[in-house]
PDB file of N, CA and C in Angstrom:
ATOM      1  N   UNK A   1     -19.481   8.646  -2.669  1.00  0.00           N
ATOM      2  CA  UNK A   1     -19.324   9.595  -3.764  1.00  0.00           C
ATOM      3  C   UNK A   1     -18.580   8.885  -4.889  1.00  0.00           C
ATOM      4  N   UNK A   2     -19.291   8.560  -6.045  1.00  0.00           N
ATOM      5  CA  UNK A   2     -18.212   8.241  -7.225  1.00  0.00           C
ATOM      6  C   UNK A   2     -17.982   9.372  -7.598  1.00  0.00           C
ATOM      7  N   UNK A   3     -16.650   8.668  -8.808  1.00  0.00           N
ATOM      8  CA  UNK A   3     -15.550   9.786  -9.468  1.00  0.00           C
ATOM      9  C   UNK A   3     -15.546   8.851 -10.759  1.00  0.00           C
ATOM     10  N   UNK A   4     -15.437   9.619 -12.097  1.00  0.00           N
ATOM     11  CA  UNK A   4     -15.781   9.016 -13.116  1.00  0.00           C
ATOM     12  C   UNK A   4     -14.365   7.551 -13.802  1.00  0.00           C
ATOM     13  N   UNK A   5     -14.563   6.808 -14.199  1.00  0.00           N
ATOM     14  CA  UNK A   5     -13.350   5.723 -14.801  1.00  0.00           C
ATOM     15  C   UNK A   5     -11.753   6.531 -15.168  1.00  0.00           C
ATOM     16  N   UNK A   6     -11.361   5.930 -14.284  1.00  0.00           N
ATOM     17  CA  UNK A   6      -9.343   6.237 -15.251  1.00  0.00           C
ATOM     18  C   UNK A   6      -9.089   4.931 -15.553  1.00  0.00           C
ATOM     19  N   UNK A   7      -7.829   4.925 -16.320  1.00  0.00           N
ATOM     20  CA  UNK A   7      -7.685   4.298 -16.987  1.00  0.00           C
ATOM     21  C   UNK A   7      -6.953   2.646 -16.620  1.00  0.00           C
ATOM     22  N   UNK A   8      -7.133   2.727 -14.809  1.00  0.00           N
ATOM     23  CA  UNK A   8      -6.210   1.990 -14.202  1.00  0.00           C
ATOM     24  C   UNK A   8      -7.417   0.978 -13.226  1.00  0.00           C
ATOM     25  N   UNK A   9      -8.671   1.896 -13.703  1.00  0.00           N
ATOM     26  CA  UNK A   9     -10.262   1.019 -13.088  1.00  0.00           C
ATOM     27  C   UNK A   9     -10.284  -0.358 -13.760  1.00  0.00           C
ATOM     28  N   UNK A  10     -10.661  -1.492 -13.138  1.00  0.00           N
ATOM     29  CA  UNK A  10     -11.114  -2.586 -13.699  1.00  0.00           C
ATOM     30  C   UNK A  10     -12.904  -2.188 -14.085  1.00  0.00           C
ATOM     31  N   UNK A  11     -13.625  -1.453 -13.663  1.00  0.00           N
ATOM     32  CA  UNK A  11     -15.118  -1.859 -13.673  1.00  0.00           C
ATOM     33  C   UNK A  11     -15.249  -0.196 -13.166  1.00  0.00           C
ATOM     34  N   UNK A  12     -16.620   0.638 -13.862  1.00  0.00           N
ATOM     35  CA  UNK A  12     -17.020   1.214 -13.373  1.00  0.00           C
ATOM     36  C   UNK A  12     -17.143   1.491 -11.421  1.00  0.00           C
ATOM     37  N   UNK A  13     -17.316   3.247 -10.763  1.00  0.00           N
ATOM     38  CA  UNK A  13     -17.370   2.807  -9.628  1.00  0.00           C
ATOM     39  C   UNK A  13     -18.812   2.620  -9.260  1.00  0.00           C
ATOM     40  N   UNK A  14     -18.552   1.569  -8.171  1.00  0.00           N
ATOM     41  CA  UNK A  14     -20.292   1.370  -7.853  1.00  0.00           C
ATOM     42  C   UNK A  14     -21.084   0.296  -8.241  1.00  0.00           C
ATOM     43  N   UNK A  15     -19.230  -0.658  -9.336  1.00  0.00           N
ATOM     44  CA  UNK A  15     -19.920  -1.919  -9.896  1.00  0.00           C
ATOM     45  C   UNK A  15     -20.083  -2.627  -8.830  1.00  0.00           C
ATOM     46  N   UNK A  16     -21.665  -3.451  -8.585  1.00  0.00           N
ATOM     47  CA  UNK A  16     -20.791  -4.471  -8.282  1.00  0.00           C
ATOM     48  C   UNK A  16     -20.019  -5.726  -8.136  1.00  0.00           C
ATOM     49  N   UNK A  17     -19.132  -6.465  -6.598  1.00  0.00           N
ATOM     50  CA  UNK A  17     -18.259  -6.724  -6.825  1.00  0.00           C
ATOM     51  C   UNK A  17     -16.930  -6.154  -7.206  1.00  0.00           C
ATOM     52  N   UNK A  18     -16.923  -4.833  -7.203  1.00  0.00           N
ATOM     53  CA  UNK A  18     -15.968  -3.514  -7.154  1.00  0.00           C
ATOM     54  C   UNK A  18     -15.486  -3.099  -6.510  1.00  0.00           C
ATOM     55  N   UNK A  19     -14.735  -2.713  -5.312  1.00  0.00           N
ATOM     56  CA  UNK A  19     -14.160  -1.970  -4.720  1.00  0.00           C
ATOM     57  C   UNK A  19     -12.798  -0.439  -4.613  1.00  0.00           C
ATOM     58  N   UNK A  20     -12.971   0.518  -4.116  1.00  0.00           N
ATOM     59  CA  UNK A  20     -11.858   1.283  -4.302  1.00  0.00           C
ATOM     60  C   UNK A  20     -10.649   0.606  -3.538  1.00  0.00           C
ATOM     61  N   UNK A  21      -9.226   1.073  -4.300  1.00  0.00           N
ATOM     62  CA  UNK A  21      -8.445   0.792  -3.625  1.00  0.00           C
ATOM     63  C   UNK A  21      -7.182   1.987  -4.085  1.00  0.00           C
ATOM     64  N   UNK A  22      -6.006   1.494  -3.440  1.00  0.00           N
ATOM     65  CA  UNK A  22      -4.918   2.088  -3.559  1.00  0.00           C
ATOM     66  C   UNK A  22      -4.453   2.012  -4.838  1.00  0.00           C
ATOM     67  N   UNK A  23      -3.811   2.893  -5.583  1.00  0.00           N
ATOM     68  CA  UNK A  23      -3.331   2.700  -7.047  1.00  0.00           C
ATOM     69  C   UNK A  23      -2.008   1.767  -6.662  1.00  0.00           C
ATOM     70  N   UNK A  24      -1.672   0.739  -7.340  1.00  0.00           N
ATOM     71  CA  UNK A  24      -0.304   0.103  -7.309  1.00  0.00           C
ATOM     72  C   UNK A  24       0.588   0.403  -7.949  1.00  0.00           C
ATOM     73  N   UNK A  25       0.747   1.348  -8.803  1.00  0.00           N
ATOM     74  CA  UNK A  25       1.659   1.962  -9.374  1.00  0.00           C
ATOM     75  C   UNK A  25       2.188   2.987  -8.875  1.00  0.00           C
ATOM     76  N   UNK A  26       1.941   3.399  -7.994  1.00  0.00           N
ATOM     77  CA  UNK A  26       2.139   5.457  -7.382  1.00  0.00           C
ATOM     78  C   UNK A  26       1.978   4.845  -6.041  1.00  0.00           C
ATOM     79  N   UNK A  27       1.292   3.881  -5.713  1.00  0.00           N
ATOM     80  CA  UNK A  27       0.946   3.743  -3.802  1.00  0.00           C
ATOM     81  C   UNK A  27       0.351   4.754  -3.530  1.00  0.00           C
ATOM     82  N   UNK A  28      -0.629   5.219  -4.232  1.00  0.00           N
ATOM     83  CA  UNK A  28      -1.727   5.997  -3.505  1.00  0.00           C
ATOM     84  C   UNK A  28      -1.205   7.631  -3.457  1.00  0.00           C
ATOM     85  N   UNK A  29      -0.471   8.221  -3.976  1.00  0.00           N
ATOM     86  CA  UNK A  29       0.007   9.455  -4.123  1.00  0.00           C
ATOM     87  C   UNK A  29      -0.507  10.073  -5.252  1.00  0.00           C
ATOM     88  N   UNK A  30      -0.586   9.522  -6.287  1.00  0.00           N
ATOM     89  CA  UNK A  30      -0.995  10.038  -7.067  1.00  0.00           C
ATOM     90  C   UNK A  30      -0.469  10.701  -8.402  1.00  0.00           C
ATOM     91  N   UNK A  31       1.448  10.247  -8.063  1.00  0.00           N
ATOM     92  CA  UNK A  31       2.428  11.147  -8.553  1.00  0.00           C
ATOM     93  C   UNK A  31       3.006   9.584  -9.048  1.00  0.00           C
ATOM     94  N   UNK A  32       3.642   9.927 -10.511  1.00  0.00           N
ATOM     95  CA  UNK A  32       5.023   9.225 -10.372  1.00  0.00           C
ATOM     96  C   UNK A  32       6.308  10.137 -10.946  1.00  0.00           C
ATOM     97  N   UNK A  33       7.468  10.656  -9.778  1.00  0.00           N
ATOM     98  CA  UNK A  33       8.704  11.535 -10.060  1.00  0.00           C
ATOM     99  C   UNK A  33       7.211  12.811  -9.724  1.00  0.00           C
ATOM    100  N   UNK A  34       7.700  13.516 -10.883  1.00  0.00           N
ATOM    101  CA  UNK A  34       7.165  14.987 -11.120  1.00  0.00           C
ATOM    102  C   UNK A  34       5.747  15.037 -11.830  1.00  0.00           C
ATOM    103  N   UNK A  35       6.003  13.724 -12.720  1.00  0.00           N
ATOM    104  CA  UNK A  35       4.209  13.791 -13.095  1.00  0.00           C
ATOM    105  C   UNK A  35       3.230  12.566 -12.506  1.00  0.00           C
ATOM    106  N   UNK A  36       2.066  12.995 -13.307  1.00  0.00           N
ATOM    107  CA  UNK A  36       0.518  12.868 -12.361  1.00  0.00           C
ATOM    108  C   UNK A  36       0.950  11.064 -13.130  1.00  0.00           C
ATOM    109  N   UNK A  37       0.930  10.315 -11.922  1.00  0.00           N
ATOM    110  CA  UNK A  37       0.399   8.872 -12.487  1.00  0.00           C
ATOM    111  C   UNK A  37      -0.808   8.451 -13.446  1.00  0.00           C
ATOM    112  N   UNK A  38      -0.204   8.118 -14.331  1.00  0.00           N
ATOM    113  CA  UNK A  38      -1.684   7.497 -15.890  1.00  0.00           C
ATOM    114  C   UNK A  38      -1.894   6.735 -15.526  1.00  0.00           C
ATOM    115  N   UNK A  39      -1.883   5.479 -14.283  1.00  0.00           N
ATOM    116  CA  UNK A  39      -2.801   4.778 -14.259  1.00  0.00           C
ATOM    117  C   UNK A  39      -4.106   5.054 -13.626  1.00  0.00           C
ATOM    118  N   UNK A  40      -4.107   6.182 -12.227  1.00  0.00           N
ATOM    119  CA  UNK A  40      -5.358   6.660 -11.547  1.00  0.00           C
ATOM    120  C   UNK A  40      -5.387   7.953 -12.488  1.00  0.00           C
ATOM    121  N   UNK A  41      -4.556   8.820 -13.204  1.00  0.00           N
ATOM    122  CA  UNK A  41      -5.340   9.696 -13.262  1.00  0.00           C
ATOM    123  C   UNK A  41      -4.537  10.742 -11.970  1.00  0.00           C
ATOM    124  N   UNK A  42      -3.636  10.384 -10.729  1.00  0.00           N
ATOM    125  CA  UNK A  42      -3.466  11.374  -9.890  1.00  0.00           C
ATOM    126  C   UNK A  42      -4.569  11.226  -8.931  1.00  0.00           C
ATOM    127  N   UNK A  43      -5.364  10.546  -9.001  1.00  0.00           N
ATOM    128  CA  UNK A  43      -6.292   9.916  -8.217  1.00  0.00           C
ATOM    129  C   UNK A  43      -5.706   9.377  -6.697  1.00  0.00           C
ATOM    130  N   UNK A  44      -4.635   8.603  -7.139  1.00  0.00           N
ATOM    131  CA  UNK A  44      -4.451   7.680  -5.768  1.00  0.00           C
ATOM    132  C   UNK A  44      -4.713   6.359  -5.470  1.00  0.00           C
ATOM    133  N   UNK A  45      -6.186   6.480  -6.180  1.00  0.00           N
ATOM    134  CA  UNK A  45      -7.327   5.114  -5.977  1.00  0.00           C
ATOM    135  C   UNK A  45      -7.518   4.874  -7.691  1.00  0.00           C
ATOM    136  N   UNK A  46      -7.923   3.305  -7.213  1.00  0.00           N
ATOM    137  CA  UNK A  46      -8.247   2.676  -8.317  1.00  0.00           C
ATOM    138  C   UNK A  46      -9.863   1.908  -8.261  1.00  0.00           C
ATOM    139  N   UNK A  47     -10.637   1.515  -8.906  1.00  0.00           N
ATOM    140  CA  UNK A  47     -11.566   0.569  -8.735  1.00  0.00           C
ATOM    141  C   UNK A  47     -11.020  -0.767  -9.402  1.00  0.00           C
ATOM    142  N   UNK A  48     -11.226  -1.634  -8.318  1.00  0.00           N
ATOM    143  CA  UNK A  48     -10.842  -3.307  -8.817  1.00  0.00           C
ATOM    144  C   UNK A  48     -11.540  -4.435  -8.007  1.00  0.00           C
ATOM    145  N   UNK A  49     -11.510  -5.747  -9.040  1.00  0.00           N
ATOM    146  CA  UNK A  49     -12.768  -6.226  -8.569  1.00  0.00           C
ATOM    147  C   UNK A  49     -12.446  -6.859  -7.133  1.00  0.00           C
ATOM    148  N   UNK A  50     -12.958  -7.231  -6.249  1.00  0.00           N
ATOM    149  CA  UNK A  50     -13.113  -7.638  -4.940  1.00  0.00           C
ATOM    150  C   UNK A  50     -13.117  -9.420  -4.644  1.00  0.00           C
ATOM    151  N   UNK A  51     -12.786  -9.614  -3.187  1.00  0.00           N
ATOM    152  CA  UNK A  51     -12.733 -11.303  -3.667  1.00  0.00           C
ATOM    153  C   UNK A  51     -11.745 -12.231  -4.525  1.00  0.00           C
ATOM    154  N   UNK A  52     -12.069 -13.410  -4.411  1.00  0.00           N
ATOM    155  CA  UNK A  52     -11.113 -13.955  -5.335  1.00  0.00           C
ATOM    156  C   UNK A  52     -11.514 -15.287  -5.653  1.00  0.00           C
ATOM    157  N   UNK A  53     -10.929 -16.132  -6.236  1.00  0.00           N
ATOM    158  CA  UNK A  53     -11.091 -17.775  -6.694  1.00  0.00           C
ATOM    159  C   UNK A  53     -10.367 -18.537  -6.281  1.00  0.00           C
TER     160      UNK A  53
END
């Protein structure tokens, strides 16, 4: 199931070479304090690219 880009996505979901992951800012909660984390969105998850060099 995709969910549309926040602002904390490297790449559309479903790119690929994409993967979901944990937001690193919030650790996957979705919260930071009392408000909704701007990097997912309150999401939790992020899309980022996969692999490495």
């Amino acid at each position: 199931m995709s969910r549309p880009t926040s602002p904390g996505d490297e790449a559309a979901p479903d790119t690929p070479g994409t993967g979901e992951d944990i937001c690193p800012r919030c650790n996957g909660s979705g919260k930071e304090g009392d408000e909704t984390c701007p990097r997912c969105e309150g999401t939790g998850r992020v899309v980022e690219g996969i692999g490495g060099g």
